[in-house]
Protein backbone atom coordinates (compact mmCIF):
# COMPACT_ATOMS: atom_id res chain seq x y z
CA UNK A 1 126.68 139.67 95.66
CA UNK A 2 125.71 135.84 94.72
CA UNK A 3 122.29 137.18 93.87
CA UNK A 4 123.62 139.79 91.42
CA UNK A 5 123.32 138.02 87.91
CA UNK A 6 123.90 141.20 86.17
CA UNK A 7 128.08 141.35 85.80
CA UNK A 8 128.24 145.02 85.54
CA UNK A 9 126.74 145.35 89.31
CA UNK A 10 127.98 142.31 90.39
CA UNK A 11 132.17 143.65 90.26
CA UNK A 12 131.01 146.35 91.77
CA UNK A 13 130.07 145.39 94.92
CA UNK A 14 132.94 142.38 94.62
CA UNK A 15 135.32 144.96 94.34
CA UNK A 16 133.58 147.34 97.28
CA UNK A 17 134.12 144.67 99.27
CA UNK A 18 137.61 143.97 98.22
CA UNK A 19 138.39 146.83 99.18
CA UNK A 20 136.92 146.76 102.20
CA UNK A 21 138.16 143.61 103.36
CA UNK A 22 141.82 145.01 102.23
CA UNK A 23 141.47 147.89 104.39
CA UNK A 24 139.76 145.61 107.51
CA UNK A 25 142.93 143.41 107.33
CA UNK A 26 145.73 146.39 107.44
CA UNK A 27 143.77 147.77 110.08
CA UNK A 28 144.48 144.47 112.14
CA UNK A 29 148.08 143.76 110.90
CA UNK A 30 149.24 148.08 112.41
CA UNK A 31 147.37 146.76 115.75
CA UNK A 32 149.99 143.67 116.39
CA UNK A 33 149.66 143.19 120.59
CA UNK A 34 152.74 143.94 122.55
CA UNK A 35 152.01 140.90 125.39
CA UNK A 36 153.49 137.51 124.33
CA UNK A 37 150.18 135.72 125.87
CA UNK A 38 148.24 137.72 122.82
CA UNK A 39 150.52 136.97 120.06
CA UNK A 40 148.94 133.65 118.88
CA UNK A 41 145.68 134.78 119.32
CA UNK A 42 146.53 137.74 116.63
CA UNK A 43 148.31 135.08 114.34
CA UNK A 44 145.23 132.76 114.70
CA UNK A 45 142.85 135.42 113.83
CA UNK A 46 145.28 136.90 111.08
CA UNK A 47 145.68 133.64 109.45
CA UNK A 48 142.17 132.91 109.41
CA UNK A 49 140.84 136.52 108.19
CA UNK A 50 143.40 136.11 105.58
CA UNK A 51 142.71 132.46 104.52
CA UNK A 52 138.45 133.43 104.74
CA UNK A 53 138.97 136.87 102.70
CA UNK A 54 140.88 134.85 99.92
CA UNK A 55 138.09 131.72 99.42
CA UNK A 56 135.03 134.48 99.48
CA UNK A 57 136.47 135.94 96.70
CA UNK A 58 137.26 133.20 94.99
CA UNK A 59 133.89 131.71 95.82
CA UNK A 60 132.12 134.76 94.30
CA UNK A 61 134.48 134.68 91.12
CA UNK A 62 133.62 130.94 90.85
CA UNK A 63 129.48 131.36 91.24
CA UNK A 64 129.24 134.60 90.01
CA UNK A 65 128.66 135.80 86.62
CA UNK A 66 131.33 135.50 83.56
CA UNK A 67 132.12 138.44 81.36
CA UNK A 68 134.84 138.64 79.39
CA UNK A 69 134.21 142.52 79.68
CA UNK A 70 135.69 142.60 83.37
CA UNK A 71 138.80 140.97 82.80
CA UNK A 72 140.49 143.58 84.53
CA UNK A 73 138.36 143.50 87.84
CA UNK A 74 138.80 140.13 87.91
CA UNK A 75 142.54 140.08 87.36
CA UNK A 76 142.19 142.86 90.10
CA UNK A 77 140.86 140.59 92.46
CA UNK A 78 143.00 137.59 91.72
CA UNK A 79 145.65 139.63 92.49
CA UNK A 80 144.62 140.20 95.81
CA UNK A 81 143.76 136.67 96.59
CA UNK A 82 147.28 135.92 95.13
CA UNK A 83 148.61 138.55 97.53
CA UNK A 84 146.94 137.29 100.65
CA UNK A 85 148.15 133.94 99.77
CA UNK A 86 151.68 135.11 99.62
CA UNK A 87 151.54 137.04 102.55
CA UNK A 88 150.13 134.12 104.78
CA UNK A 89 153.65 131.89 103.27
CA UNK A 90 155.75 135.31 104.27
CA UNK A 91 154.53 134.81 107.51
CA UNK A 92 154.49 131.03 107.83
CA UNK A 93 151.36 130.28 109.15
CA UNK A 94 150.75 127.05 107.63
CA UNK A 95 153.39 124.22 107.54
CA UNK A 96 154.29 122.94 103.72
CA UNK A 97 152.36 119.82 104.01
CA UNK A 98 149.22 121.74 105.00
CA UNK A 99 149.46 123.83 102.09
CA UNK A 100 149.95 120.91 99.73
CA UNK A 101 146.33 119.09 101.61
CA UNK A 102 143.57 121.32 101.02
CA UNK A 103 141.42 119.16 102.89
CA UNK A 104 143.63 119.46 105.97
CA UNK A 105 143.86 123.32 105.13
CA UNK A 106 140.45 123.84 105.35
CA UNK A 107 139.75 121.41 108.35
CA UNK A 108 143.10 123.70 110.61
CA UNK A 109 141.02 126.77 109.46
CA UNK A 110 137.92 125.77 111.00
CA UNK A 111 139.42 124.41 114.10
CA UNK A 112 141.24 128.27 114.01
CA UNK A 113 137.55 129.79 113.56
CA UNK A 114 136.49 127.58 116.81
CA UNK A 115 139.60 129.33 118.73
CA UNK A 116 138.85 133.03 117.48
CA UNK A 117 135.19 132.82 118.52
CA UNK A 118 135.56 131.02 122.23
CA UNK A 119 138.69 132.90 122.69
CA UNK A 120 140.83 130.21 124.25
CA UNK A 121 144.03 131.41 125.93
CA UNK A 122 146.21 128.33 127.81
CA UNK A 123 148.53 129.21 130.76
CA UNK A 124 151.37 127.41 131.34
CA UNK A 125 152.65 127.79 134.71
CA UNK A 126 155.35 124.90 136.16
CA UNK A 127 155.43 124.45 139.40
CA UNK A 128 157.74 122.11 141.86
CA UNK A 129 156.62 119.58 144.15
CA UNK A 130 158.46 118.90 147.23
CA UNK A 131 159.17 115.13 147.67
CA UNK A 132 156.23 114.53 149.74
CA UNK A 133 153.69 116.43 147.55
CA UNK A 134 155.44 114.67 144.83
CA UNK A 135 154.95 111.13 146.57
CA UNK A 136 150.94 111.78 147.12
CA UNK A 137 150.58 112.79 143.67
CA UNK A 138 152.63 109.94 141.99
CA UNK A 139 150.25 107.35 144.73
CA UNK A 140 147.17 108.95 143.52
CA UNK A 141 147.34 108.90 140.07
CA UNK A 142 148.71 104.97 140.75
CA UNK A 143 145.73 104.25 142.43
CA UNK A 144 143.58 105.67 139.35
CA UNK A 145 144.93 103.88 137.50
């Protein structure tokens, strides 16, 4: 859409893929997972999609073409940067002081990228030593040391 320099054509396929993207992101947010372990891997994602949707557009806004003509599409598509922003502070996905830092906004929005694309899930299982198993752990880790 960058390479559109015609502004006519150019909020058409923004909006296309407004739309699109709108219609992606509902279909995510109705599939919520039931298991606990899968919950912040769905948050993750949702934040990110959300936070990635709302910069393209306002990337393409930025760098694309100005018309004073297509106020309305672009109002349009505020609006749903506006929304996704809202909905992301609904949900509290970002703490106050990362919202206020868009430098540390951007860098926890990469490092959630990193974690949709490997996929990494951490168990947490506890488990009890008895004393002695306790005592050859606690002289190992001495000895390390």
């Amino acid at each position: 859409a960058l390479a559109i320099k015609e502004p006519d054509a150019f909020f058409i396929r923004v909006q296309a893929m407004q739309q699109e993207t709108e219609r992606l992101l509902k279909r995510l947010r109705r599939y919520k997972p039931k298991e606990e372990k899968l919950l912040s891997f769905f948050y993750n994602a949702d934040n990110f999609l959300s936070w990635h949707a709302e910069q393209v557009i306002l990337k393409l806004l930025d760098k694309g073409p100005k018309s004073s003509e297509h106020a309305v599409e672009r109002k349009q598509l505020l609006q749903f940067c506006e929304a996704e922003n809202g909905y992301r502070e609904q949900k509290r996905y970002n703490s106050v002081s990362t919202v206020d830092d868009p430098n540390r906004l951007a860098n926890k929005m990469h490092l959630l990228q990193r974690l949709i694309e490997h996929g990494v899930v951490l168990r947490r299982e506890t488990r009890n030593l008895n004393t002695l198993l306790r005592r050859f752990v606690k002289g190992s880790v001495t000895a390390i040391m």
